[in-house]
Protein backbone atom coordinates (compact mmCIF):
# COMPACT_ATOMS: atom_id res chain seq x y z
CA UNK A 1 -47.47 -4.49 -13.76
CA UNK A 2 -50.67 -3.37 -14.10
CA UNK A 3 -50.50 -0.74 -16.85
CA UNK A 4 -53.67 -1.45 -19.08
CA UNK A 5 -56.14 1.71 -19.39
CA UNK A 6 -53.58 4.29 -17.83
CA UNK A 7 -52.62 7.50 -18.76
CA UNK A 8 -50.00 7.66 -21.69
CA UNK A 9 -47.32 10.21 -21.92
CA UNK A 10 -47.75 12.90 -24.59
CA UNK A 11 -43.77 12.84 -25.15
CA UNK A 12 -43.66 10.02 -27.09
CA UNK A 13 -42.86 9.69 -30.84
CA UNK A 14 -42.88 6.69 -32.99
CA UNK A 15 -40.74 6.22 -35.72
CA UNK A 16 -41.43 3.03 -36.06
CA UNK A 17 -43.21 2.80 -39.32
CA UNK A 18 -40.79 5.05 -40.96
CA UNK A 19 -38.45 1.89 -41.55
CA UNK A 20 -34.63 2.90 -40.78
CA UNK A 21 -35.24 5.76 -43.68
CA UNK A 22 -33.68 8.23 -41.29
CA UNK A 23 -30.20 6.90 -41.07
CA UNK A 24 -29.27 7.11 -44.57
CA UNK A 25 -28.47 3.50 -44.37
CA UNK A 26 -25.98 3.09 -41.41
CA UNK A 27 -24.43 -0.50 -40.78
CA UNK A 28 -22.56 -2.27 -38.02
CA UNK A 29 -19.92 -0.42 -38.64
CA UNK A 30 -20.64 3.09 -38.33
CA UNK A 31 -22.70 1.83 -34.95
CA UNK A 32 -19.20 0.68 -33.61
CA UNK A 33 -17.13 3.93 -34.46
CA UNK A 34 -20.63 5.39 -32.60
CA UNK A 35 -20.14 3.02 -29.39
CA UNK A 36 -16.38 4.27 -29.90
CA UNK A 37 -17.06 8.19 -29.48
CA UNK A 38 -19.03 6.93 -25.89
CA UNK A 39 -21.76 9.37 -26.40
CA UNK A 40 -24.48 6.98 -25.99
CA UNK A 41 -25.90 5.49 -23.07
CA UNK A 42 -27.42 3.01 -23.14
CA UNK A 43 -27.47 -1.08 -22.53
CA UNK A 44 -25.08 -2.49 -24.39
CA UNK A 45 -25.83 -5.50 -26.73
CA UNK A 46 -23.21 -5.52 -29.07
CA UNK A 47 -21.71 -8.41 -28.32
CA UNK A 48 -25.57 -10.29 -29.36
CA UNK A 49 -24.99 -7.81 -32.29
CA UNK A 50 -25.82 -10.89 -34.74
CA UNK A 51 -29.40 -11.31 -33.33
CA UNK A 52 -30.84 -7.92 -34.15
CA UNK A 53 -31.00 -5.85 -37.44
CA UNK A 54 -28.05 -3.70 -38.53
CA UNK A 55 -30.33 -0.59 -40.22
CA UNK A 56 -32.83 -2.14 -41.36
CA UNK A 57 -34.71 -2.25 -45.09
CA UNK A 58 -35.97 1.81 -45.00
CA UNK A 59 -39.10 0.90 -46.40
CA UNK A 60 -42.14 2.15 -43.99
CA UNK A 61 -43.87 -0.79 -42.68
CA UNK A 62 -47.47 -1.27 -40.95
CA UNK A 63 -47.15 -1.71 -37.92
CA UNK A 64 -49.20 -5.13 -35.99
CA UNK A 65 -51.57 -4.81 -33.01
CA UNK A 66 -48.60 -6.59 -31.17
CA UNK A 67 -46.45 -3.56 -32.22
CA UNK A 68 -49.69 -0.97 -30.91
CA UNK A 69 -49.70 -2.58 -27.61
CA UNK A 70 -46.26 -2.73 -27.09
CA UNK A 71 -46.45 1.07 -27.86
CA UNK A 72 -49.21 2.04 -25.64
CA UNK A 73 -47.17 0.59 -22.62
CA UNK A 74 -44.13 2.45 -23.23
CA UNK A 75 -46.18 5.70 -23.26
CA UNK A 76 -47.62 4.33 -19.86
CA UNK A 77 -44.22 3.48 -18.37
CA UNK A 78 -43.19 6.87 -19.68
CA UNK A 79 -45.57 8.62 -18.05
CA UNK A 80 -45.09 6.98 -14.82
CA UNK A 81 -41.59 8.16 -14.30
CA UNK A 82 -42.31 11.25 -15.75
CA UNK A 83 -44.95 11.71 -12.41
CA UNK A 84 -42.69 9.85 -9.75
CA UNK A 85 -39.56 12.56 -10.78
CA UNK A 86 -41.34 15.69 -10.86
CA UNK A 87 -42.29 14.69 -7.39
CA UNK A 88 -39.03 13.05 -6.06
CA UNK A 89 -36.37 15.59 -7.83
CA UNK A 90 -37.71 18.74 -6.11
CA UNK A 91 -38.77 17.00 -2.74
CA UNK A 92 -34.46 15.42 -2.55
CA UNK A 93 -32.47 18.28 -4.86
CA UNK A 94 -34.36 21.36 -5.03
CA UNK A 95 -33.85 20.71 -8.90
CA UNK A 96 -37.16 20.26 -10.79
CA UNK A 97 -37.60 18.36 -13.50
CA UNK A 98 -37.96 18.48 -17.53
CA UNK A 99 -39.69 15.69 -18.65
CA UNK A 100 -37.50 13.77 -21.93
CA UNK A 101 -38.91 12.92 -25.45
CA UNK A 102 -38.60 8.94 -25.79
CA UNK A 103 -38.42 7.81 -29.63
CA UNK A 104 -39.62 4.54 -31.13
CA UNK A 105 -37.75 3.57 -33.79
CA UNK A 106 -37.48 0.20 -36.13
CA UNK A 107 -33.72 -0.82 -37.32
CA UNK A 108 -32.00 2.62 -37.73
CA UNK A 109 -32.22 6.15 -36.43
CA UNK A 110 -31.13 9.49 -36.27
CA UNK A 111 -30.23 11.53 -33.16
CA UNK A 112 -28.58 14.43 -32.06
CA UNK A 113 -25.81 12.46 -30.94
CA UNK A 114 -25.24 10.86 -34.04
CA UNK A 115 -26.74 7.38 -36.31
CA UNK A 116 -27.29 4.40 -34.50
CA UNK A 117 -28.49 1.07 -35.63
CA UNK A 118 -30.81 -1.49 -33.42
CA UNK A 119 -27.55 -3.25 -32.63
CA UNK A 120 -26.74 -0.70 -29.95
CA UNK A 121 -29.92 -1.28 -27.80
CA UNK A 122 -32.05 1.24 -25.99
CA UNK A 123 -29.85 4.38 -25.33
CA UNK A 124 -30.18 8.22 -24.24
CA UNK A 125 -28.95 10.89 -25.95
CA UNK A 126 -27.80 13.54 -23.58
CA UNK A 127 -27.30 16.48 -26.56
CA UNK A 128 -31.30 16.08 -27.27
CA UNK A 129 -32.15 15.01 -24.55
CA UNK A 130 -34.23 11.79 -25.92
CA UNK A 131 -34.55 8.21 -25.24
CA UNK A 132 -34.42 5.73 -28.15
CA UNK A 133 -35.86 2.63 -27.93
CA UNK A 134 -36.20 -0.20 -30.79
CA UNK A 135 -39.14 -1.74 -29.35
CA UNK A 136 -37.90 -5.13 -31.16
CA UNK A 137 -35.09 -5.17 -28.40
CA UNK A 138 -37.58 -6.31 -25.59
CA UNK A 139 -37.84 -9.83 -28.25
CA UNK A 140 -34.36 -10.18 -27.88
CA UNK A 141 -34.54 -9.38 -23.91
CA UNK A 142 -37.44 -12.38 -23.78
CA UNK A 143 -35.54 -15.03 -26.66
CA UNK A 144 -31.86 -14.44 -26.42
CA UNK A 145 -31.63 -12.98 -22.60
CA UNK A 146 -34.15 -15.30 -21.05
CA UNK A 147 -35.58 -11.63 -19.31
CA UNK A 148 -39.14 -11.27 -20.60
CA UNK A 149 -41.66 -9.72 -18.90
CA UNK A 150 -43.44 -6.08 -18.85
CA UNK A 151 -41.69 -4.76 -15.97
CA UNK A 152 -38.50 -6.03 -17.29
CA UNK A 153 -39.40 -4.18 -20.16
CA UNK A 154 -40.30 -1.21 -18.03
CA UNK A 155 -36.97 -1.35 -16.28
CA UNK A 156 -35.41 -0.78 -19.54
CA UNK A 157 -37.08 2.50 -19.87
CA UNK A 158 -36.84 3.63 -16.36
CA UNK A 159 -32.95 2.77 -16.66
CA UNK A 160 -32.74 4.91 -19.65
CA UNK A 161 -34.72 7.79 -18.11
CA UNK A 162 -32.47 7.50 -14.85
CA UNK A 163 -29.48 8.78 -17.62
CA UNK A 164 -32.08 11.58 -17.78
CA UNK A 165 -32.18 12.39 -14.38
CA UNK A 166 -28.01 12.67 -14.24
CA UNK A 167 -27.95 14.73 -17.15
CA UNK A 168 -30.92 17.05 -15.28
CA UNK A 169 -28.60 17.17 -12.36
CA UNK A 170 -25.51 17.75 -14.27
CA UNK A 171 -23.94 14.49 -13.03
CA UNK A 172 -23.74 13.24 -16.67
CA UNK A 173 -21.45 15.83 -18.10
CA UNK A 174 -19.10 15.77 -15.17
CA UNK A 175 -18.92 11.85 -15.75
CA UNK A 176 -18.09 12.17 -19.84
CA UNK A 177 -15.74 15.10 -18.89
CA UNK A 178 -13.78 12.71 -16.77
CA UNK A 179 -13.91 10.13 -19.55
CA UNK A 180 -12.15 11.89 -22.30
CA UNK A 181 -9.44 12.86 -19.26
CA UNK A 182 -9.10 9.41 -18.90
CA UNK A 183 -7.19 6.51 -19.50
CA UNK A 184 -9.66 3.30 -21.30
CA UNK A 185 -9.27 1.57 -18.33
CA UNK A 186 -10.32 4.33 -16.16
CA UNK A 187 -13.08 5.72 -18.51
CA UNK A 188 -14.63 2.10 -18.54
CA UNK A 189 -14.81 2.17 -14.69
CA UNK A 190 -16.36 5.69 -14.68
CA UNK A 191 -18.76 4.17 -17.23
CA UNK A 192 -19.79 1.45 -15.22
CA UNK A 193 -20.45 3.90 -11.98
CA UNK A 194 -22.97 5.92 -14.55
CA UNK A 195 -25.00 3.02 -15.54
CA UNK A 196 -24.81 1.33 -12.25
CA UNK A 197 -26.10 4.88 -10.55
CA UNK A 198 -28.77 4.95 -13.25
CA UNK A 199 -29.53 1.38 -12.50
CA UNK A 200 -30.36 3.09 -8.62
CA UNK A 201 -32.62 5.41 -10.58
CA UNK A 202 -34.66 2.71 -11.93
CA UNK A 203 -34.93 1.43 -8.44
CA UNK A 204 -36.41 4.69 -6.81
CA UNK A 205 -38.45 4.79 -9.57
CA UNK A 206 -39.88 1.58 -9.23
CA UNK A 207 -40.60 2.15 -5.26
CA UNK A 208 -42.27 5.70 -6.56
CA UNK A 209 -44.62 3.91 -8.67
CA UNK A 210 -45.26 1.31 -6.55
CA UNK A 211 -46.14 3.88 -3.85
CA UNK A 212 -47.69 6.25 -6.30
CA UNK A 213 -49.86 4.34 -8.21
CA UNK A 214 -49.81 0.60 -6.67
CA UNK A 215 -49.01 -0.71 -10.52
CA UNK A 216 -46.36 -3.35 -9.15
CA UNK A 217 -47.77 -6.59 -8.86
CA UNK A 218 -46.11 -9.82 -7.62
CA UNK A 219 -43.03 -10.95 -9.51
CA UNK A 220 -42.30 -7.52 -11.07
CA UNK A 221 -39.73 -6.82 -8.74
CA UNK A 222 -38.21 -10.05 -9.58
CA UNK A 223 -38.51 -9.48 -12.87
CA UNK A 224 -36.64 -6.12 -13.23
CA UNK A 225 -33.72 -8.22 -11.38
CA UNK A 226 -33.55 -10.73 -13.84
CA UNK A 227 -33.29 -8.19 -16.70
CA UNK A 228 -30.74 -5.88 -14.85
CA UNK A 229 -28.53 -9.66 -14.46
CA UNK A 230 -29.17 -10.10 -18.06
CA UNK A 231 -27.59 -7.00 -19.17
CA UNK A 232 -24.68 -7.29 -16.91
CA UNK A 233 -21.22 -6.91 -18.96
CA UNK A 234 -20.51 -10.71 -17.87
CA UNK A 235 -23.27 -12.13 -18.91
CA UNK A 236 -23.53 -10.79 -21.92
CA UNK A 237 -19.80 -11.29 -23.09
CA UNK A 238 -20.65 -15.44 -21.69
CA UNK A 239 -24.47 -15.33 -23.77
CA UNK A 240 -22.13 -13.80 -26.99
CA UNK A 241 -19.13 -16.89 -26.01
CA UNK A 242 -16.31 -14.74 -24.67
CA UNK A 243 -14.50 -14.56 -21.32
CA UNK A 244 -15.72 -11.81 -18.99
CA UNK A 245 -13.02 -9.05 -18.90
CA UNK A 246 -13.85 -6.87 -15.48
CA UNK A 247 -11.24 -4.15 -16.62
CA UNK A 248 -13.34 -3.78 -20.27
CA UNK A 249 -16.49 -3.53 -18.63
CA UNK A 250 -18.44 -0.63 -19.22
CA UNK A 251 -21.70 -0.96 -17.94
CA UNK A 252 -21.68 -3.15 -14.31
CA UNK A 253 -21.65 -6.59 -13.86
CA UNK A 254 -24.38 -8.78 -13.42
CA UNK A 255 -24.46 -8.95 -9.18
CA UNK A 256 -23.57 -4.89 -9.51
CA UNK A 257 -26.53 -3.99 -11.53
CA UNK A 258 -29.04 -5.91 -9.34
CA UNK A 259 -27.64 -4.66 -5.73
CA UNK A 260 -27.67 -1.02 -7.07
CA UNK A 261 -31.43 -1.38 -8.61
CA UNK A 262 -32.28 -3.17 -4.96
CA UNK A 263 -30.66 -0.13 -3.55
CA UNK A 264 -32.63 2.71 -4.94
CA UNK A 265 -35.75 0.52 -4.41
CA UNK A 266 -35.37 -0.21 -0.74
CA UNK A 267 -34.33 3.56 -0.10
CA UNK A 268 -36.13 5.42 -2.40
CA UNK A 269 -33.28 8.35 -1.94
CA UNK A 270 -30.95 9.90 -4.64
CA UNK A 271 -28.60 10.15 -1.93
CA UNK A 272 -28.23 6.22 -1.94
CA UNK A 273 -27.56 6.12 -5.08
CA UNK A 274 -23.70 7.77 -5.50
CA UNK A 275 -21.85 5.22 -6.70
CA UNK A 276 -18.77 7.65 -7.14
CA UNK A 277 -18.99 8.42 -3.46
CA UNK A 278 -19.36 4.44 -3.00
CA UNK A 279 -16.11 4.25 -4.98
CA UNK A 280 -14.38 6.79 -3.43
CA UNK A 281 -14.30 9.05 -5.94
């Protein structure tokens, strides 16, 4: 992806030398009764919960050029979607859009939605209206996924903005409205047709970009494939050593996730992406 010497986004704010001060110390446990409520969306690494901090130390910390660059691109990748959806939104909906706040944070934070530690993974917080993102997480994509690369990495965030997008278009409180009303089984699979359809999102996003600003290079696409199969329920229940459970999935399988990121890519069109309609719902 070529992303070097592009324009940043202004809506970016990094916590990341703060430490995980603003938690007040939250552990592995109060990030499970979190994943419990089901406010957060995000991608779901709990079961490689071991391999990333649980709240980290609090103590502010300097943060390396590594840590910089990693920053800068984020704000790039930010600022990408944030141009492709202000012109696809009002071109396909009539609906225009409000750009999110995306928050860099190290071991803990606070949202509006609650504490959450790194554990959790990237996730978007629907009462705020922010993206946070523990930019450690893209290590663990790269070490203990085996899905490095910067437009993995920028799939990540375009995924997470895509939860953006529903909650712009109201999809997302129709969808946690019909979870609570739910049985587990049944609020799982209505999970899974939310990430999957934000999983489209980061497809049409991709296609904008590559149309809008010719950033995709060779392999990218690939890339973002690979890391959409590495977050897949299945593989990350086999990469943590448990038995894949479809009926306690709640974000897609691995096959899922890639055809409905192909999807949105190939069409470019919201209205290819309603995986409730797809499911006859």
């Amino acid at each position: 992806m070529q992303w070097r010497g592009r324009r940043g986004s202004r809506n970016v704010e990094d916590r990341r030398s703060m430490g995980g001060a603003g938690v007040g110390g939250i552990g592995i446990v109060g990030t499970l009764v979190v994943l419990a409520v089901g406010w957060f969306l995000g991608i779901d690494i709990s079961p490689l919960v071991g391999g990333m901090q649980d709240g980290g130390s609090g103590q502010p910390r300097e943060l390396s050029q590594e840590d910089q660059q990693i920053g800068q691109f984020v704000s790039v990748v930010l600022a990408d979607t944030e141009e492709v959806w202000a012109r696809i939104l009002p071109e396909q909906t009539g609906v225009q859009y409000v750009d999110p706040q995306l928050v860099m944070f190290s071991g803990s934070v606070a949202s509006a939605c609650g504490g959450a530690s790194a554990a959790m993974g990237p996730f978007y917080c629907p009462n705020d209206r922010k993206i946070y993102l523990d930019t450690d997480f893209f290590r663990t994509m790269q070490t203990k996924m085996g899905a490095g690369g910067d437009f993995a990495y920028a799939y990540v965030v375009a995924h997470e903005v895509g939860h953006h997008v529903q909650n712009v278009l109201g999809i997302l409180g129709q969808s946690m409205k019909a979870r609570q009303q739910s049985s587990k089984t049944d609020a799982n699979y209505i999970s899974v047709l939310t990430e999957l359809q934000a999983d489209c999102f980061a497809g049409i996003w991709a296609r904008g970009a590559h149309d809008q600003f010719g950033s995709i290079e060779q392999g990218d696409i690939e890339e973002a494939i690979n890391a959409a199969s590495a977050v897949g329920d299945d593989a990350l229940m086999r990469n943590a050593g448990r038995t894949p459970m479809p009926d306690s999935f709640t974000h897609g399988s691995s096959q899922d996730r890639m055809d409905w990121f192909m999807r949105g890519f190939q069409s470019g069109q919201l209205g290819q992406c309603d995986t409730f309609k797809a499911a006859g719902l």
